[in-house]
C-alpha atoms as a PDB file:
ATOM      1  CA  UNK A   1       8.066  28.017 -17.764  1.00  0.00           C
ATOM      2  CA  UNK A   2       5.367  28.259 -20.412  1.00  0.00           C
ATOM      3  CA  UNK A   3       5.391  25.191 -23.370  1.00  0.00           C
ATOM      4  CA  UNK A   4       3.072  26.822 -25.729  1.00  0.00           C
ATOM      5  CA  UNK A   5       3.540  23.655 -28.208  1.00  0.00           C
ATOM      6  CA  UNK A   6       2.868  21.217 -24.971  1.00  0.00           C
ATOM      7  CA  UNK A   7       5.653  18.091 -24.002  1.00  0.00           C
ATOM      8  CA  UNK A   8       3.837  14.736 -24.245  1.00  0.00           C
ATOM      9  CA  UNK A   9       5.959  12.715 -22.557  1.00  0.00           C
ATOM     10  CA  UNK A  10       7.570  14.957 -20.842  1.00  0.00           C
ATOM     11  CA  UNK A  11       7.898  18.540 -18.760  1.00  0.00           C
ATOM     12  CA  UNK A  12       8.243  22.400 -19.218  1.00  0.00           C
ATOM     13  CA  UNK A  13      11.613  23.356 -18.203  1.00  0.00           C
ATOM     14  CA  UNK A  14      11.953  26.516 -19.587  1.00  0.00           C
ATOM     15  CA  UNK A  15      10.188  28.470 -22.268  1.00  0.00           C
ATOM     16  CA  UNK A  16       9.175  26.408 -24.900  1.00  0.00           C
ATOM     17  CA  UNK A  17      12.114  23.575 -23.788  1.00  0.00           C
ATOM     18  CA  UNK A  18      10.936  20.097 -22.556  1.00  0.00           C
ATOM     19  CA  UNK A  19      13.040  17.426 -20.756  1.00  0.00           C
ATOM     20  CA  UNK A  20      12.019  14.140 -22.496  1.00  0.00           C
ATOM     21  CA  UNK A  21      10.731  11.175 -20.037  1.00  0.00           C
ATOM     22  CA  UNK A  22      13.094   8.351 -20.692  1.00  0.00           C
ATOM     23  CA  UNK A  23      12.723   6.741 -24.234  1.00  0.00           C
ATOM     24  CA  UNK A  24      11.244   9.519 -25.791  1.00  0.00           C
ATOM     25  CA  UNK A  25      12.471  12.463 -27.883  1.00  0.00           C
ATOM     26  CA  UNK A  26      11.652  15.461 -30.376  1.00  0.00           C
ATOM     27  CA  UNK A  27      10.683  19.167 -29.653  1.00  0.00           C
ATOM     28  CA  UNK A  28       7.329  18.390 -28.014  1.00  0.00           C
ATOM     29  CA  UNK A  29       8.842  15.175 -26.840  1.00  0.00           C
ATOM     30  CA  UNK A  30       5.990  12.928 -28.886  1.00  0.00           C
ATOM     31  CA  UNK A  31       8.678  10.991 -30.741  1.00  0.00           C
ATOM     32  CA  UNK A  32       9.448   7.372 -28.994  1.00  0.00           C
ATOM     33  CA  UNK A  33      13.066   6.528 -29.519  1.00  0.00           C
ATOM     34  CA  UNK A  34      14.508   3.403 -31.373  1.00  0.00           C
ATOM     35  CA  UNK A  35      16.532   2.185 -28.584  1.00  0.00           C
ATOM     36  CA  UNK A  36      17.212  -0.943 -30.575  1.00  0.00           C
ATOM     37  CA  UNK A  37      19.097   1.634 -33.565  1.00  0.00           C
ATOM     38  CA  UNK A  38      20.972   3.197 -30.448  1.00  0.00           C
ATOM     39  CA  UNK A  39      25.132   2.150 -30.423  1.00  0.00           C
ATOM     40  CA  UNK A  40      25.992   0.452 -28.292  1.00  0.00           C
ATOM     41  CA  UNK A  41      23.099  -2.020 -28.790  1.00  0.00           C
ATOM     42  CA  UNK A  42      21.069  -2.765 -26.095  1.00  0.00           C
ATOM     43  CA  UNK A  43      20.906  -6.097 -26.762  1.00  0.00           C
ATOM     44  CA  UNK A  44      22.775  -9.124 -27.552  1.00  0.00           C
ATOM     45  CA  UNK A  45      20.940 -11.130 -29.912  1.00  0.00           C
ATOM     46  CA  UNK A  46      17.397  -9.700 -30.801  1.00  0.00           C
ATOM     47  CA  UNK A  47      15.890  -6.299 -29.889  1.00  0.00           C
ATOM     48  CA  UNK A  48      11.786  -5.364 -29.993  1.00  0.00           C
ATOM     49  CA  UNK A  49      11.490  -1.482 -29.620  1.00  0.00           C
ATOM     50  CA  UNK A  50       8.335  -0.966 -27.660  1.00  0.00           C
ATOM     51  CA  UNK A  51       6.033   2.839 -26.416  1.00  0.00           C
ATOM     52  CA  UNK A  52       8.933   4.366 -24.479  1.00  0.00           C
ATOM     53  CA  UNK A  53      11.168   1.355 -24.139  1.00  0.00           C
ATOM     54  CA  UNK A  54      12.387  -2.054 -25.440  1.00  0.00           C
ATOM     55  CA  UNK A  55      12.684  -5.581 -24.747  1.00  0.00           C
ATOM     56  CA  UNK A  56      15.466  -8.003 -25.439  1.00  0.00           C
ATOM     57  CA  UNK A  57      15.005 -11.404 -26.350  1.00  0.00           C
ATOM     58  CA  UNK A  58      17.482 -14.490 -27.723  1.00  0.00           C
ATOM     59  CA  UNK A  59      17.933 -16.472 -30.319  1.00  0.00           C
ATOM     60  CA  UNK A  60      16.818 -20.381 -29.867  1.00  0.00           C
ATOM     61  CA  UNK A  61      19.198 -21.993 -27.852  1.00  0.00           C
ATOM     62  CA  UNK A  62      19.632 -19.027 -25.625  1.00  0.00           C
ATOM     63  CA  UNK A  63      18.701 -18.118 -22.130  1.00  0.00           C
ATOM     64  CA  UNK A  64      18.076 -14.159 -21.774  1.00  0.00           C
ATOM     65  CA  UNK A  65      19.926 -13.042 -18.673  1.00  0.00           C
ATOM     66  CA  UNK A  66      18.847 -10.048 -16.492  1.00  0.00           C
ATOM     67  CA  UNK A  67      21.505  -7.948 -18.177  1.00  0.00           C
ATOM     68  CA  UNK A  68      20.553  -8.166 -21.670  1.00  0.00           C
ATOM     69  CA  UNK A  69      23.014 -10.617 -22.523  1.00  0.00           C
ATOM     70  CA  UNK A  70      22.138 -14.237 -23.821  1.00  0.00           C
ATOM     71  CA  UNK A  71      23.569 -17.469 -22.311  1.00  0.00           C
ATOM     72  CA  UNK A  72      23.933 -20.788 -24.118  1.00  0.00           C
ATOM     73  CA  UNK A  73      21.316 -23.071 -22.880  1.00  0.00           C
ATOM     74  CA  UNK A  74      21.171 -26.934 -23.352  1.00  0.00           C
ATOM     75  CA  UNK A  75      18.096 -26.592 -21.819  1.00  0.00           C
ATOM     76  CA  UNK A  76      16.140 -23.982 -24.245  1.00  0.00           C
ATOM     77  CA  UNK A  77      17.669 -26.051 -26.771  1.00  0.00           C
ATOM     78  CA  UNK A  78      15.692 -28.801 -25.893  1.00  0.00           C
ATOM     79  CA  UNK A  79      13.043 -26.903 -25.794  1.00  0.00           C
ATOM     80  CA  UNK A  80      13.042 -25.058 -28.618  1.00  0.00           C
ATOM     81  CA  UNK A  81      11.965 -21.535 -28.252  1.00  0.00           C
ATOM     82  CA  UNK A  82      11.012 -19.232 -31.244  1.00  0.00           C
ATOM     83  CA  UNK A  83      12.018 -16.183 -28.944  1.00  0.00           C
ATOM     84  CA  UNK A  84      15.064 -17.868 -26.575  1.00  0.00           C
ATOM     85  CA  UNK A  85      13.940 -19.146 -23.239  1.00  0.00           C
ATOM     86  CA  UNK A  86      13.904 -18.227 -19.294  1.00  0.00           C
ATOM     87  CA  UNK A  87      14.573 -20.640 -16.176  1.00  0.00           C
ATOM     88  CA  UNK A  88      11.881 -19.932 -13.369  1.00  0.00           C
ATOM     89  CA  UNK A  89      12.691 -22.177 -10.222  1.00  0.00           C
ATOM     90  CA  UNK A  90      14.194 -24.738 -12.080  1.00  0.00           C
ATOM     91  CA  UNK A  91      11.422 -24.927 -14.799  1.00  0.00           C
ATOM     92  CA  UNK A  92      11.861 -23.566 -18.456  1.00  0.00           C
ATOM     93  CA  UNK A  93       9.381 -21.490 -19.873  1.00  0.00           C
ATOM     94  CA  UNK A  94       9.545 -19.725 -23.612  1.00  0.00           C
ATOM     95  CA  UNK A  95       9.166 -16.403 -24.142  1.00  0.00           C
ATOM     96  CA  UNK A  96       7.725 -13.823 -25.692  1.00  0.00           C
ATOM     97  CA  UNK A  97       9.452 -10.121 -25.947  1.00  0.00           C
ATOM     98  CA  UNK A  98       6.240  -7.960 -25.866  1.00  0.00           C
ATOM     99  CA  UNK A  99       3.125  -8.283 -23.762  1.00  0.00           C
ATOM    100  CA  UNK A 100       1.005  -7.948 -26.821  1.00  0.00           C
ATOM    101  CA  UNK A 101       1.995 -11.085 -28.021  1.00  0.00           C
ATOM    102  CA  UNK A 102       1.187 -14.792 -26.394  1.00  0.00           C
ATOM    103  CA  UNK A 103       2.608 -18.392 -26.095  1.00  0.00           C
ATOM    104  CA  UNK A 104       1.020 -20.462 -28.698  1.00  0.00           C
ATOM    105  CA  UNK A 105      -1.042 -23.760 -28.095  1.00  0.00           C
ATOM    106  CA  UNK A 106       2.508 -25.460 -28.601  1.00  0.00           C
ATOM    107  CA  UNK A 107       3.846 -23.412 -25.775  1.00  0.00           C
ATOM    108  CA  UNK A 108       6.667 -22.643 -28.590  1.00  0.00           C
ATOM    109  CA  UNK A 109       5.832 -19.971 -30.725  1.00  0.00           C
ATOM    110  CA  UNK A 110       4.414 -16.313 -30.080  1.00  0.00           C
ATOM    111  CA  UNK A 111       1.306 -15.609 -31.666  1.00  0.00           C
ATOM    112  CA  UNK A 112      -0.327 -12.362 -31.577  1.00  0.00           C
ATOM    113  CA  UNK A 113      -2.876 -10.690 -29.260  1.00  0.00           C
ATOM    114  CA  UNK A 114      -5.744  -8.384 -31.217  1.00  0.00           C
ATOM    115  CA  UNK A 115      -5.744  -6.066 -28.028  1.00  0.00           C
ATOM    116  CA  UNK A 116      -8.718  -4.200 -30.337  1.00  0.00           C
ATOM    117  CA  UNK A 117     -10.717  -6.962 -30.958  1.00  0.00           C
ATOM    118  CA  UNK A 118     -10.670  -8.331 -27.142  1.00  0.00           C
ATOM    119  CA  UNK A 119     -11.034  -5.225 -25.120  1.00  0.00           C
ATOM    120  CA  UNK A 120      -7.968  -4.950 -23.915  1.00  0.00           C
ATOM    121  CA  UNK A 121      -7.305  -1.958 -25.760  1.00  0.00           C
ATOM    122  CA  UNK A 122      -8.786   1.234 -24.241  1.00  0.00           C
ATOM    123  CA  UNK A 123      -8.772   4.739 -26.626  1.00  0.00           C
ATOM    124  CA  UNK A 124     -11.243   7.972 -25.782  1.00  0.00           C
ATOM    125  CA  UNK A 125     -14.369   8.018 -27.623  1.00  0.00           C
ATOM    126  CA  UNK A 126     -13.174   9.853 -30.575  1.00  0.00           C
ATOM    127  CA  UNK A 127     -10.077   7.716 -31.328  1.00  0.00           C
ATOM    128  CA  UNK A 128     -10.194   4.265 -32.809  1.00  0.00           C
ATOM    129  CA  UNK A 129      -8.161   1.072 -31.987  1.00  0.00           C
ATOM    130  CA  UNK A 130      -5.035  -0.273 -34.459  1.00  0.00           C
ATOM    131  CA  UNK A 131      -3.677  -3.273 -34.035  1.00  0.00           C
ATOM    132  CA  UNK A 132      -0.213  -3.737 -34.856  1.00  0.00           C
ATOM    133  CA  UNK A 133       1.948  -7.078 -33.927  1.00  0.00           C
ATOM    134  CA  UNK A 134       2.367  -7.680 -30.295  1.00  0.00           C
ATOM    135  CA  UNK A 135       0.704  -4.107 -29.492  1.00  0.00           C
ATOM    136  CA  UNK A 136      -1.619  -1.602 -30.471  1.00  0.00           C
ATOM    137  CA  UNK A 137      -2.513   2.021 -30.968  1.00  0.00           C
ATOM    138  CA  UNK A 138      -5.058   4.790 -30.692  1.00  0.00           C
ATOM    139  CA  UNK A 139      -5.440   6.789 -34.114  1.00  0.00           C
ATOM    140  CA  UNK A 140      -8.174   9.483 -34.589  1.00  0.00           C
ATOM    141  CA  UNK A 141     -11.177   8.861 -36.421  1.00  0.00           C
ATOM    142  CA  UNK A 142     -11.047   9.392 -40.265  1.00  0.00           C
ATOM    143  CA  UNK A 143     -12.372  12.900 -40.498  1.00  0.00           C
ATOM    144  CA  UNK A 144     -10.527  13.938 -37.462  1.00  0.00           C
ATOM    145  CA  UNK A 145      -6.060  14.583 -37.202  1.00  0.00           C
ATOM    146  CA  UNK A 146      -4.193  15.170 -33.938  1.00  0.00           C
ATOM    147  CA  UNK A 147      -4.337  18.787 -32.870  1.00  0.00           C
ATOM    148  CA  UNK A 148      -2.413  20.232 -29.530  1.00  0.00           C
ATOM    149  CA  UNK A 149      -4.685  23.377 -28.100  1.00  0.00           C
ATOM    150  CA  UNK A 150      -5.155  24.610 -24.952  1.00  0.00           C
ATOM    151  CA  UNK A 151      -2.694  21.918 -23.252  1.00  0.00           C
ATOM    152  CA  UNK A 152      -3.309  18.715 -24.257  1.00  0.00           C
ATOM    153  CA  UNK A 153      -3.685  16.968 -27.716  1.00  0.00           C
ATOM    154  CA  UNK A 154      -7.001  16.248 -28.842  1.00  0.00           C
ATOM    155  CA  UNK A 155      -8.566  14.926 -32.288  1.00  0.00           C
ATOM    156  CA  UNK A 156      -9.866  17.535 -34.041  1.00  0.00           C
ATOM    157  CA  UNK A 157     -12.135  17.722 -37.076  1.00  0.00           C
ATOM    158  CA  UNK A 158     -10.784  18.239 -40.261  1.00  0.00           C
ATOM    159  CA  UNK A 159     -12.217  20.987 -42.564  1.00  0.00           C
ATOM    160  CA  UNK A 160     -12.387  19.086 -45.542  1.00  0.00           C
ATOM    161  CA  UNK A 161     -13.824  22.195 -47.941  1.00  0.00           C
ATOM    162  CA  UNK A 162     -10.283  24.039 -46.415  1.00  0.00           C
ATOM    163  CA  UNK A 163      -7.904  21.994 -46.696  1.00  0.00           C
ATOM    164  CA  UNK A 164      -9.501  20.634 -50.552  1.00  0.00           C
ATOM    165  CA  UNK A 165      -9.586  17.204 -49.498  1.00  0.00           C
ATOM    166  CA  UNK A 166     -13.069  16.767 -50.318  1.00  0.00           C
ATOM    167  CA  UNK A 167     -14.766  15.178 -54.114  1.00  0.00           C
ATOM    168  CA  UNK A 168     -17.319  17.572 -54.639  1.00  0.00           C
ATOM    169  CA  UNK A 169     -18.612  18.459 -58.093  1.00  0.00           C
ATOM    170  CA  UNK A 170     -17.142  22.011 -59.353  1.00  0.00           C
ATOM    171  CA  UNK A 171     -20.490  23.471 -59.490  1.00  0.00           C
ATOM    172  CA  UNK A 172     -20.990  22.545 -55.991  1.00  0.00           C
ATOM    173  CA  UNK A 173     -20.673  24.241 -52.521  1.00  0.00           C
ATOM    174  CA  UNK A 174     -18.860  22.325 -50.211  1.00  0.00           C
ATOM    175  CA  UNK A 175     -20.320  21.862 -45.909  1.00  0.00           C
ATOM    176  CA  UNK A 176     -17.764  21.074 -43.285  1.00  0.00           C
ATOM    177  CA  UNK A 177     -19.741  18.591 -40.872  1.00  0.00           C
ATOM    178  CA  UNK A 178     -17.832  17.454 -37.353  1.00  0.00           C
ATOM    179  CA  UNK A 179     -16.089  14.091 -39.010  1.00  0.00           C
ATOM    180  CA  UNK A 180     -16.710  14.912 -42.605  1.00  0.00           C
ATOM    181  CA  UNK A 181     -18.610  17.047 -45.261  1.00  0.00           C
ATOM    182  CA  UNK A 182     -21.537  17.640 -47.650  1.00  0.00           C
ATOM    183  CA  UNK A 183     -22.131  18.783 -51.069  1.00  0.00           C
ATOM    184  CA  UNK A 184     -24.652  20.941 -52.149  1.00  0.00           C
ATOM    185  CA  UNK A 185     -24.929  21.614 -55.596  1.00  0.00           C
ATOM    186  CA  UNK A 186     -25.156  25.566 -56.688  1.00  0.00           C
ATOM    187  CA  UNK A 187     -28.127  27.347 -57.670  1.00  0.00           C
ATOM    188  CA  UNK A 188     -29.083  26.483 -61.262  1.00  0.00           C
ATOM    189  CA  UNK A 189     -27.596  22.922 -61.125  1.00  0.00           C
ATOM    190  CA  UNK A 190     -29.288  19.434 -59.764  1.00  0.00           C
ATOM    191  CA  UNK A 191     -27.644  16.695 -58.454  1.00  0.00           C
ATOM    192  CA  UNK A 192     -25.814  14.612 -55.342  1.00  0.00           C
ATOM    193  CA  UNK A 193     -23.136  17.578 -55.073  1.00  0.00           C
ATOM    194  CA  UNK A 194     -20.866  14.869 -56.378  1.00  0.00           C
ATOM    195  CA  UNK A 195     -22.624  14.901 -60.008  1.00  0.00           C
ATOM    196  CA  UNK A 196     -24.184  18.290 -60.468  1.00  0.00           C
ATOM    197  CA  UNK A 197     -25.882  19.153 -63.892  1.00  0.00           C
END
């Protein structure tokens, strides 16, 4: 079986088919899927979709049980969780529904983690770090778009004087470069290639 447009997260089954890992979807299986849009919901009170899956979490008050489902809690009441709460040997401890997100200083709250920023975050050379709220992601470098060849995806450059994306002057000749472009202004004319009289 031969997937000439690749599965991400996923495998060949047959030619140009791919069986989708578990929370993903689409032809080439790149699309994550919404499990908190799915019917029946997969959670009681509050859903977080997350990269290939999702996490639950309650409302203040409640306890999130291991099934999804959120139990009244005089407890997380007290305590007064943004996110609901969780009983660990007797002791109760907020939460937070992503890992990309931390307890506050008031042990309360969720406050967010710049994974970019403190190196937790770890994208190949050519792609650059995103933070988003409670997680992150790996974009290409401006001058570069996502490309699938021979396998695997890969940032590749973008020929800016092909696809007319670049600003230079009409009387100018445009020069892909790996990331960007140049402008040379034509014989006869003087100038940056932007301005060219």
């Amino acid at each position: 079986a031969t997937c000439g447009h690749g599965c991400k997260y996923g495998e060949c089954m047959g030619p140009n088919k791919c069986k989708c890992f578990p929370g993903f979807t689409g032809k080439t299986c790149n699309q994550d899927v919404n499990e908190c849009g799915l019917k029946p919901r997969p959670c009681e009170h509050r859903c977080m979709n997350t990269h290939g899956s999702y996490k639950c979490y309650c409302l203040n008050g409640y306890m999130l049980m291991p099934d999804g489902t959120c139990a009244s809690s005089r407890t997380c009441d007290m305590v007064n969780c943004q996110y609901g709460c969780e009983e660990v040997k007797g002791q109760v401890q907020c939460l937070c529904p992503s890992g990309g997100l931390q307890l506050g200083p008031n042990g309360r709250t969720c406050i967010d983690i710049d994974e970019c920023s403190t190196g937790k975050a770890v994208c190949s050379y050519n792609r650059r770090c995103v933070n988003t709220f409670g997680s992150f992601y790996c974009k290409c470098q401006q001058g570069y778009e996502l490309k699938y060849t021979s396998g695997r995806y890969t940032c590749a450059d973008v020929n800016e004087c092909v696809t007319n994306t670049h600003r230079c002057n009409v009387h100018a000749e445009c020069l892909n470069t790996q990331g960007s472009f140049q402008c040379k202004c034509k014989q006869g004319y003087r100038g940056s290639g932007f301005d060219c009289a």
